[in-house]
C-alpha atoms as a PDB file:
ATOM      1  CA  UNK A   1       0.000   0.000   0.000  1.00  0.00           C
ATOM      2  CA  UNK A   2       1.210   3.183  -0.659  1.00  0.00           C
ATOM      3  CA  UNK A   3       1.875   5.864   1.679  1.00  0.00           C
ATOM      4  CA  UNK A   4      -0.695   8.481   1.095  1.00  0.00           C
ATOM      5  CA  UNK A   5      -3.672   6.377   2.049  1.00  0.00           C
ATOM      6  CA  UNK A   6      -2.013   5.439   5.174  1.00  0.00           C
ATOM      7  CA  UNK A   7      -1.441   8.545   6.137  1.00  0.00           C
ATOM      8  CA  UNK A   8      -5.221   9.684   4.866  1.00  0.00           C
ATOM      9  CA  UNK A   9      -6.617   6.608   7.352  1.00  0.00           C
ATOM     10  CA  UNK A  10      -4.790   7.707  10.062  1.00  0.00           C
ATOM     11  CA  UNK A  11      -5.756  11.170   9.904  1.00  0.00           C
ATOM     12  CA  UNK A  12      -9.499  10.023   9.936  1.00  0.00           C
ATOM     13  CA  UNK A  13      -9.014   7.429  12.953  1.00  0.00           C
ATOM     14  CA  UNK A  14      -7.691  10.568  14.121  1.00  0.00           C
ATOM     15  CA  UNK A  15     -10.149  13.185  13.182  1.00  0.00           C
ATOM     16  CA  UNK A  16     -12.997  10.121  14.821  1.00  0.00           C
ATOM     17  CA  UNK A  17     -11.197  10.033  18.084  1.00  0.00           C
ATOM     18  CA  UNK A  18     -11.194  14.016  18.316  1.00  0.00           C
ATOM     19  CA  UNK A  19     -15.376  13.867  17.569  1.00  0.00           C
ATOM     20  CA  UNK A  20     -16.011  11.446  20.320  1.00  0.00           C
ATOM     21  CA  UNK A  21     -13.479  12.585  22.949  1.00  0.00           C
ATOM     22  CA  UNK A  22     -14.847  16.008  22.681  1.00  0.00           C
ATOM     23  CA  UNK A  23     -18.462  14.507  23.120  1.00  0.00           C
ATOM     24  CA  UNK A  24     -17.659  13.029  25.929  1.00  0.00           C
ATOM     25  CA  UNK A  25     -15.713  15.648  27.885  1.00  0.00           C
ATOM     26  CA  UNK A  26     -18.936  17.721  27.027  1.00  0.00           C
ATOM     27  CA  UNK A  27     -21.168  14.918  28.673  1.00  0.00           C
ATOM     28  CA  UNK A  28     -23.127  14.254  25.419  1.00  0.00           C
ATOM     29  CA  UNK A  29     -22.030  10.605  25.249  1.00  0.00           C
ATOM     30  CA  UNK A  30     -22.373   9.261  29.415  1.00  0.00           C
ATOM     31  CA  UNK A  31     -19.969   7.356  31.508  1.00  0.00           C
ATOM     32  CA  UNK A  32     -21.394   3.676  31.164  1.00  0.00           C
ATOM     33  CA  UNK A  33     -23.021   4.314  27.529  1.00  0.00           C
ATOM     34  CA  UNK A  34     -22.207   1.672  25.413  1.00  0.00           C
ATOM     35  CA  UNK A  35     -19.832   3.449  21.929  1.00  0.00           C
ATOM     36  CA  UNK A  36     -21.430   0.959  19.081  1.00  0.00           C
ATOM     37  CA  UNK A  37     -19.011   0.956  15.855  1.00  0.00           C
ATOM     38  CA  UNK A  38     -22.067   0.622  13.474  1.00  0.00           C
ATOM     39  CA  UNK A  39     -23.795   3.728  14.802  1.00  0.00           C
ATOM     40  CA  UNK A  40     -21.009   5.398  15.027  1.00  0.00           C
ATOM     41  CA  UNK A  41     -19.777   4.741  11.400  1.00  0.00           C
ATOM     42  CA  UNK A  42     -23.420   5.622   9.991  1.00  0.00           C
ATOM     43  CA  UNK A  43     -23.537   8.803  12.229  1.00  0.00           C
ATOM     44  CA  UNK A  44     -19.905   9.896  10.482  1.00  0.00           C
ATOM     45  CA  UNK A  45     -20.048   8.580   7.075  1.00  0.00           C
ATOM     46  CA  UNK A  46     -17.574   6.778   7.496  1.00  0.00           C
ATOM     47  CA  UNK A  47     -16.237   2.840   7.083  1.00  0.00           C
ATOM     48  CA  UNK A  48     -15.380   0.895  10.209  1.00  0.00           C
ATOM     49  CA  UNK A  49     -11.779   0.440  10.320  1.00  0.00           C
ATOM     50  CA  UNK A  50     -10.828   4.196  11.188  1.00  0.00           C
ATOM     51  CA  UNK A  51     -14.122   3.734  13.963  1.00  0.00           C
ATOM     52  CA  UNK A  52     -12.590   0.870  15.212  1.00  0.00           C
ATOM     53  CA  UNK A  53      -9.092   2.500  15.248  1.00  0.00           C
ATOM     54  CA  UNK A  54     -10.562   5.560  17.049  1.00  0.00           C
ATOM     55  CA  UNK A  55     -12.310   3.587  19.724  1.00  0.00           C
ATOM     56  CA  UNK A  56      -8.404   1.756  20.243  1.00  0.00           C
ATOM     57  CA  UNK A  57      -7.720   5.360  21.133  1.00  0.00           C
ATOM     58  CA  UNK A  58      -9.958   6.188  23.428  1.00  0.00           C
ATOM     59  CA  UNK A  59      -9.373   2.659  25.481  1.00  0.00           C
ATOM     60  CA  UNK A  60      -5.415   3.721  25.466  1.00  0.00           C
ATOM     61  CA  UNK A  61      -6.409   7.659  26.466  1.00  0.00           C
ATOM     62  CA  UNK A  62      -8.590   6.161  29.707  1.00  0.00           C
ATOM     63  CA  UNK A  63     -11.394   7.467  28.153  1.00  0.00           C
ATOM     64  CA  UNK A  64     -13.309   3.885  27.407  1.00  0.00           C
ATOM     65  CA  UNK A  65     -12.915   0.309  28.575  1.00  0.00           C
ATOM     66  CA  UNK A  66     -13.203  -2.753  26.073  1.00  0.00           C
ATOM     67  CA  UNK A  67     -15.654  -5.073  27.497  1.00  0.00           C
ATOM     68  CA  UNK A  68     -14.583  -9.435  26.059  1.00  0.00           C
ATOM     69  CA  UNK A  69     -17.687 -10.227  23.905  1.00  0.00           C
ATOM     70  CA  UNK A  70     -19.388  -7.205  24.380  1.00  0.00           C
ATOM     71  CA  UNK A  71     -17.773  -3.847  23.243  1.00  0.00           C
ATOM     72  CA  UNK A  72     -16.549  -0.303  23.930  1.00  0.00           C
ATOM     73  CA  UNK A  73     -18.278   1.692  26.379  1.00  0.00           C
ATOM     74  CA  UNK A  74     -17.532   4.625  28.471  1.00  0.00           C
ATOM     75  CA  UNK A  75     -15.352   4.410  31.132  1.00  0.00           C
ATOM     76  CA  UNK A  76     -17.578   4.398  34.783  1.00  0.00           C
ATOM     77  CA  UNK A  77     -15.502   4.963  37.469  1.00  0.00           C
ATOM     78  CA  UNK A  78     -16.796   3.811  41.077  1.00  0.00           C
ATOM     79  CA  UNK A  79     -15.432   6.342  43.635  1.00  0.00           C
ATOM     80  CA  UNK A  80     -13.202   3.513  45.472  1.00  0.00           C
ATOM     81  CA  UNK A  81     -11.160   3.347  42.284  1.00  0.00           C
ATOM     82  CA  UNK A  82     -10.918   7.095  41.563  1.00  0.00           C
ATOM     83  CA  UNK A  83      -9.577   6.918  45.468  1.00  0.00           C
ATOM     84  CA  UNK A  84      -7.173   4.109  44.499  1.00  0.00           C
ATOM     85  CA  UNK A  85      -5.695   5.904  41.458  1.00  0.00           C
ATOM     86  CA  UNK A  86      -5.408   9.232  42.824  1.00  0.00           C
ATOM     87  CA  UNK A  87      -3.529   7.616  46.051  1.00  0.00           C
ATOM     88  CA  UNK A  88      -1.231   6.135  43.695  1.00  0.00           C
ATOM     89  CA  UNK A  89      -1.012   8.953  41.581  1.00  0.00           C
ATOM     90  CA  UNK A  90       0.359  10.936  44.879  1.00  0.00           C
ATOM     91  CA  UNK A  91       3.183   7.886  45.261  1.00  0.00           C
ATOM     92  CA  UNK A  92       4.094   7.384  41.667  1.00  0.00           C
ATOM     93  CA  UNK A  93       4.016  10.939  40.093  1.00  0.00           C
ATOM     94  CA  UNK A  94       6.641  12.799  42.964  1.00  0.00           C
ATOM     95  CA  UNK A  95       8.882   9.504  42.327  1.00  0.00           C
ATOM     96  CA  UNK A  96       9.161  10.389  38.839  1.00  0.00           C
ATOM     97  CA  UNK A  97       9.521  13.888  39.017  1.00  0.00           C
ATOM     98  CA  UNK A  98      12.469  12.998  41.191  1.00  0.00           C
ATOM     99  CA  UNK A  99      14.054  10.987  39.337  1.00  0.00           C
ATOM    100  CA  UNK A 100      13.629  13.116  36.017  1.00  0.00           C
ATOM    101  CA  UNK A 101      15.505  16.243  37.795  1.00  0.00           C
ATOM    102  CA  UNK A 102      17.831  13.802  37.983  1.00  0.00           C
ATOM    103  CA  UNK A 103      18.354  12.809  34.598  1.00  0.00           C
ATOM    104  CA  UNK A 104      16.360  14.725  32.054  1.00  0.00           C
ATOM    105  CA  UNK A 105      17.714  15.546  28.912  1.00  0.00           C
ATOM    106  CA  UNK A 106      17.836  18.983  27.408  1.00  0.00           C
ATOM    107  CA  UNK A 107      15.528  17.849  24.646  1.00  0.00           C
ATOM    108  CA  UNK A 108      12.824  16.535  27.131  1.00  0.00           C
ATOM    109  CA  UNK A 109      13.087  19.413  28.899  1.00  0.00           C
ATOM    110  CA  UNK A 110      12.331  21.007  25.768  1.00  0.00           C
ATOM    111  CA  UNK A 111       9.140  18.987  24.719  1.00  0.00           C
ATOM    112  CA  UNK A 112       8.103  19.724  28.065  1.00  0.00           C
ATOM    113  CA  UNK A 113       8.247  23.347  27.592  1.00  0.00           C
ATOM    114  CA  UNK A 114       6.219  23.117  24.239  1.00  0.00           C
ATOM    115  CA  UNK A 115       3.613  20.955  25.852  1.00  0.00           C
ATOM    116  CA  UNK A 116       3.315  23.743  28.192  1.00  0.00           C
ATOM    117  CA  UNK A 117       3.178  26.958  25.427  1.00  0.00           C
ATOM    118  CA  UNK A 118       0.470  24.428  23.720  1.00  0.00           C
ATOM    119  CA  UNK A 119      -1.547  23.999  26.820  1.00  0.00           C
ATOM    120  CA  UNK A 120      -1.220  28.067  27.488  1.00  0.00           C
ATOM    121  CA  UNK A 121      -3.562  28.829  24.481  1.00  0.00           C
ATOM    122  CA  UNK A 122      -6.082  26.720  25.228  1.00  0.00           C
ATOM    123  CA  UNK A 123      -8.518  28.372  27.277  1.00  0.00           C
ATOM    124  CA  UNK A 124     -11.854  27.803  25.981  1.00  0.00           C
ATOM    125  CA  UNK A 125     -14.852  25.124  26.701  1.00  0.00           C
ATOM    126  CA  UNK A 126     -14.702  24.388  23.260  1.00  0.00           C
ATOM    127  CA  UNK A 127     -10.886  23.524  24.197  1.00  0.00           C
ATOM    128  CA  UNK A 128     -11.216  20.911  26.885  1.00  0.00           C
ATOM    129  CA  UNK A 129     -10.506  17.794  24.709  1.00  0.00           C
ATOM    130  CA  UNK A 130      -7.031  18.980  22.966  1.00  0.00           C
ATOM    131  CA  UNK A 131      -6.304  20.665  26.873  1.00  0.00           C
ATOM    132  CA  UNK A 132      -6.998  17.522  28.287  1.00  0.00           C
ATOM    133  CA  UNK A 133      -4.539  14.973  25.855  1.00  0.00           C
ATOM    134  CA  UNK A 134      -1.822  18.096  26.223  1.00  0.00           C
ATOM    135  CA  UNK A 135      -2.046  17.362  29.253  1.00  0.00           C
ATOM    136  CA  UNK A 136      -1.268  13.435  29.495  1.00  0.00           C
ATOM    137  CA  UNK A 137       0.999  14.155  27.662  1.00  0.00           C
ATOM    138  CA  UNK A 138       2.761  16.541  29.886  1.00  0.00           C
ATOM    139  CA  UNK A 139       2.146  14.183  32.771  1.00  0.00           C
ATOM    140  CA  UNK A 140       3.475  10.921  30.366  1.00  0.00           C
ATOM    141  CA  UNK A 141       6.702  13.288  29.520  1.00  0.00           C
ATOM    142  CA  UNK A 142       7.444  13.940  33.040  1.00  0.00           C
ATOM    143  CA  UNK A 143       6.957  10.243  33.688  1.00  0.00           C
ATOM    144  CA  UNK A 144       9.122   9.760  30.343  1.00  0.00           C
ATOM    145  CA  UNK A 145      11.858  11.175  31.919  1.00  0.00           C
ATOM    146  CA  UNK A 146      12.425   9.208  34.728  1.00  0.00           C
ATOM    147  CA  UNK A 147      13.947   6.818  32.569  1.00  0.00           C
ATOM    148  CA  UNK A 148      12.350   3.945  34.554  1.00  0.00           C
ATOM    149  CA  UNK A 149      10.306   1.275  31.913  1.00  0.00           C
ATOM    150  CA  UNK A 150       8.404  -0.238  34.750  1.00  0.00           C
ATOM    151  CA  UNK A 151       7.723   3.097  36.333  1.00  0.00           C
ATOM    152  CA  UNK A 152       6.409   4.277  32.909  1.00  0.00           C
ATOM    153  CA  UNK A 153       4.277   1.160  32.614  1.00  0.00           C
ATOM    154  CA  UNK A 154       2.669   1.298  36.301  1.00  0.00           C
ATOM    155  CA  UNK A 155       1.707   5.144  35.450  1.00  0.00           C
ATOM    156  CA  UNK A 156      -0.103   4.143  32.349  1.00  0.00           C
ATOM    157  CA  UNK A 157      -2.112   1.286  34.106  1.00  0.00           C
ATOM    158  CA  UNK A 158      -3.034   3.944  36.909  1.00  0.00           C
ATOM    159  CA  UNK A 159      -3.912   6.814  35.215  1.00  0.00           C
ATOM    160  CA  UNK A 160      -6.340   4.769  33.124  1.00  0.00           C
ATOM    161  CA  UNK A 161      -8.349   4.967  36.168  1.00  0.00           C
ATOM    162  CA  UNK A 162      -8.119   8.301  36.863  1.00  0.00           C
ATOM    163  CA  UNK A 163     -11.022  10.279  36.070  1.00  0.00           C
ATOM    164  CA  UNK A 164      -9.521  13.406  34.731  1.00  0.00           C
ATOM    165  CA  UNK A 165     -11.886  13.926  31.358  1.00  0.00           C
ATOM    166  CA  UNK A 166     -14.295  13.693  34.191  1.00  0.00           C
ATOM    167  CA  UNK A 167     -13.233  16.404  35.448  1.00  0.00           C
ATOM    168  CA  UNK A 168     -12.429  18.349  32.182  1.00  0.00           C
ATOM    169  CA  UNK A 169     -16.467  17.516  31.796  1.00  0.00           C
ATOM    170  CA  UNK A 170     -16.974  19.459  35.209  1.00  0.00           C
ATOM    171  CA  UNK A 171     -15.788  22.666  33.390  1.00  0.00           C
ATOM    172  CA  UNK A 172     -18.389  22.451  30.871  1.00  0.00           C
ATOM    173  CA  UNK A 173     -20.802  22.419  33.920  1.00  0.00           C
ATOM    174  CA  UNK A 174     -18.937  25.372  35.599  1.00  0.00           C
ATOM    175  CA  UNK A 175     -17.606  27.725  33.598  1.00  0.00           C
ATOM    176  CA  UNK A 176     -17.371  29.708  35.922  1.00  0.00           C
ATOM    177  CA  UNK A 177     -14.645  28.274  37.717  1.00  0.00           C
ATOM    178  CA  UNK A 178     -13.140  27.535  34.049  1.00  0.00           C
ATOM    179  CA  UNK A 179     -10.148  30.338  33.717  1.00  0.00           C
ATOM    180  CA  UNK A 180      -9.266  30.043  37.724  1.00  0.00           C
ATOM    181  CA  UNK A 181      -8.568  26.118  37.552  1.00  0.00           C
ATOM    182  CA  UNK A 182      -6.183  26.599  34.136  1.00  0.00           C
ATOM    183  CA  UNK A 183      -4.596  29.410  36.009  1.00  0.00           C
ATOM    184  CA  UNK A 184      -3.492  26.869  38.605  1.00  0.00           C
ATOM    185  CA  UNK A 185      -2.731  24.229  36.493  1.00  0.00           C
ATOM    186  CA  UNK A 186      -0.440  26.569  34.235  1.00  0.00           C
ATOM    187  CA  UNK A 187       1.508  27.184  37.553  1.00  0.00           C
ATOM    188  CA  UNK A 188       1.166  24.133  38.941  1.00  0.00           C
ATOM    189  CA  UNK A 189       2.496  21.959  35.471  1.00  0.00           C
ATOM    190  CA  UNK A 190       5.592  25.014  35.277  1.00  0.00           C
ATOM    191  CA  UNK A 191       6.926  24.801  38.971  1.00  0.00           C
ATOM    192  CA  UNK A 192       7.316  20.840  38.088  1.00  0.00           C
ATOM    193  CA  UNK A 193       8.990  21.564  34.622  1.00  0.00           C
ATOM    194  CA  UNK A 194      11.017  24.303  36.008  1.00  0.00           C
ATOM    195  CA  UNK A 195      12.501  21.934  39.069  1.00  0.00           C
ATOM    196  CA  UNK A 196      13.430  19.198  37.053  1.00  0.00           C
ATOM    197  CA  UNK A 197      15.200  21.965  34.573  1.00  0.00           C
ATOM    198  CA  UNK A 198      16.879  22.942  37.896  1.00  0.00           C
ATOM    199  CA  UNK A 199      17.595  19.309  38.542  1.00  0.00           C
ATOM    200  CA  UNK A 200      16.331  19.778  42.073  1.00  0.00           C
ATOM    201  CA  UNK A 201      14.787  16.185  42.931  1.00  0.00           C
ATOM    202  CA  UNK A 202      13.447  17.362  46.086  1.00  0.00           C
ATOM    203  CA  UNK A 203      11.669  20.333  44.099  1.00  0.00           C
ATOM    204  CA  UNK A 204      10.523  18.566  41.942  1.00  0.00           C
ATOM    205  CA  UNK A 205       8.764  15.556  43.724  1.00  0.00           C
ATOM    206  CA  UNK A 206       6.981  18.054  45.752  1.00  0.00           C
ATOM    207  CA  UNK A 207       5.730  20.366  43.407  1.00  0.00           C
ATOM    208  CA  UNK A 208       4.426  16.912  41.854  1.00  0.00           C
ATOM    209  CA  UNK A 209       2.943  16.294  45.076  1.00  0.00           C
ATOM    210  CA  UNK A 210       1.331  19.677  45.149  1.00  0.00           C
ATOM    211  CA  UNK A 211      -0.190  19.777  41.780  1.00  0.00           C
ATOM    212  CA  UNK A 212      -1.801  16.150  42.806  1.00  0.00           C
ATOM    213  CA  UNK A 213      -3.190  17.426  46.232  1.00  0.00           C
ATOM    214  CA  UNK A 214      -4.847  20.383  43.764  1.00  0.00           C
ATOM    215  CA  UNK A 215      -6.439  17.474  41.856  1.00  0.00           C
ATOM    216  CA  UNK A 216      -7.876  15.774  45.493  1.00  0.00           C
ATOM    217  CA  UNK A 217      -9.706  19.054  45.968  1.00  0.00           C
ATOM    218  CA  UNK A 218     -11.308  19.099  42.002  1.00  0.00           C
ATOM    219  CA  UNK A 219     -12.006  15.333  42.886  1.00  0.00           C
ATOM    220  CA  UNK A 220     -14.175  16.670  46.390  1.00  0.00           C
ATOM    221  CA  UNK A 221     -15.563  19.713  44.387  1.00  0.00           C
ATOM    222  CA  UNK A 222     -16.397  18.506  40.995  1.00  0.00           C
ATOM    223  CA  UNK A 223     -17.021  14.913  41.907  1.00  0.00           C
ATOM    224  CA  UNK A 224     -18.451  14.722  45.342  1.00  0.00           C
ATOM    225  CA  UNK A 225     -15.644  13.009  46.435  1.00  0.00           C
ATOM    226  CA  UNK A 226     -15.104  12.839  50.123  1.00  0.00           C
ATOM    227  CA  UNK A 227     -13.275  15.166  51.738  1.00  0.00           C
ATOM    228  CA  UNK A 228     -12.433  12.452  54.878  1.00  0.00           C
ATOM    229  CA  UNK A 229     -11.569   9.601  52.294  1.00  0.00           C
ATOM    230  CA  UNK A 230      -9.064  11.917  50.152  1.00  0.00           C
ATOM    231  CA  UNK A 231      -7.460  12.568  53.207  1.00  0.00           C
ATOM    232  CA  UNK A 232      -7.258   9.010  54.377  1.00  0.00           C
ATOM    233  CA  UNK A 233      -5.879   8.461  50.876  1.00  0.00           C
ATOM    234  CA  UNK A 234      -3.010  11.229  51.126  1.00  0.00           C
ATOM    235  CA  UNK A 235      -1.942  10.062  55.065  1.00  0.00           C
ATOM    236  CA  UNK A 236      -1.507   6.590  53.376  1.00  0.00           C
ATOM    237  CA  UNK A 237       1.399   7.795  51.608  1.00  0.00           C
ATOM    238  CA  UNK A 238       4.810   9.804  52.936  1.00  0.00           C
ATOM    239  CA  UNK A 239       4.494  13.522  52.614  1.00  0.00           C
ATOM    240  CA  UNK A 240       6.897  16.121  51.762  1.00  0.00           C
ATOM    241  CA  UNK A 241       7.514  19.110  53.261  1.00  0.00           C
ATOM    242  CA  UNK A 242       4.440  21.573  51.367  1.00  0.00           C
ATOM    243  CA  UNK A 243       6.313  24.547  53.617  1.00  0.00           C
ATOM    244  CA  UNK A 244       9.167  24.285  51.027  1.00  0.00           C
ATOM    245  CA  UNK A 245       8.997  27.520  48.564  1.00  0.00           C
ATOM    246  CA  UNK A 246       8.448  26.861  45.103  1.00  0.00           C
ATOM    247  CA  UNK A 247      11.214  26.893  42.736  1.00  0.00           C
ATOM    248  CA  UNK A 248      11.629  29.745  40.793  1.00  0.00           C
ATOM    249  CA  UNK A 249       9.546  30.256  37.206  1.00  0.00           C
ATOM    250  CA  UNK A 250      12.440  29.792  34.096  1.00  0.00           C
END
């Protein structure tokens, strides 16, 4: 086959993929709702193998879960294993911001920088999907950089049960609260970047630590998370000093 149609498939798997993660971040396709290839393809004009390659994406983004002998649906989250994944989230994220100040490479450190000029401009509603991949992304880079396979692997299994397009979907709810939560996470994301530049481990694991705690508090406002079980959750695990001053923006 030659190249042009390959890269003409891909693009529609891709463009697919963009049409139902941005329906679900707005809440127009529900967590639980079964994503049936047929409909889909009908719906889009479109043949089944660029469906089918789209709906591969959205297991791998977190977004769905493949059910054997059944199909794709929506990821539904119980709020035991949004606690589980956001407890190890607070364990594995600081270990691998450590060990990226440690040994980061110039170019990473680089990518990381362009994630974060990408995420800057992106400050709509009509936003949310591309913010939220930037930033997995960001988080997968920083993860990258640790340099640790098995690390890398763990994150990926974890964060699949994190609910964060859930809570990209809160901001179509309240958009009111919209520009003050990408304010934060525009700090937040550069005080990590900006202490593994610095190669300061300790820096760096606690502003990971930090930006994680933020997410807790999205989890109890956005999610009706407890406030008592996040906090059972975050004793569970060894804290860093939070007194420690930030490191300074690059």
């Amino acid at each position: 086959m030659s190249p042009p149609p390959i890269l003409i498939r891909q693009s529609l798997r891709n463009e697919v993929f963009d049409i139902l993660h941005k329906r679900i971040i707005a809440g127009e396709i529900r967590p639980g709702e079964w994503l049936r290839q047929e409909e889909i393809a009908s719906q889009l004009g479109v043949s089944m193998t660029p469906v089918r390659e789209a709906l591969d994406l959205l297991v791998a983004a977190g977004l769905a879960e493949r059910v054997p002998y059944r199909g794709v649906r929506v990821l539904q989250l119980t709020h035991e294993e949004m606690l589980d994944a956001y407890g190890l989230r607070l364990l594995l994220e600081p270990l691998g911001a450590r060990l990226a100040a440690q040994q980061a490479s110039p170019d990473q450190i680089e990518e990381g920088r362009r994630l974060l000029e990408e995420m800057s401009a992106l400050v709509h509603l009509e936003d949310m999907p591309r913010l939220h991949e930037a930033s997995r992304r960001f988080h997968a880079l920083i993860l990258d950089m640790s340099g640790s396979t098995l690390l890398i692997r763990l994150y990926g299994i974890v964060t699949n049960q994190f609910p964060d397009w859930m809570l990209y979907e809160a901001m179509f709810r309240h958009p009111e609260a919209l520009s003050e939560s990408l304010q934060r996470d525009r700090a937040e994301h550069r005080a990590i970047l900006e202490a593994i530049a610095a190669h300061d481990p300790d820096a760096a694991a606690c502003a990971a630590r930090r930006h994680i705690l933020s997410l807790g508090h999205d989890l109890q406002d956005y999610l009706a998370i407890s406030r008592q079980r996040l906090e059972e959750k975050e004793r569970l695990f060894t804290p860093c000093d939070l007194s420690r001053s930030d490191p300074p923006a690059g």
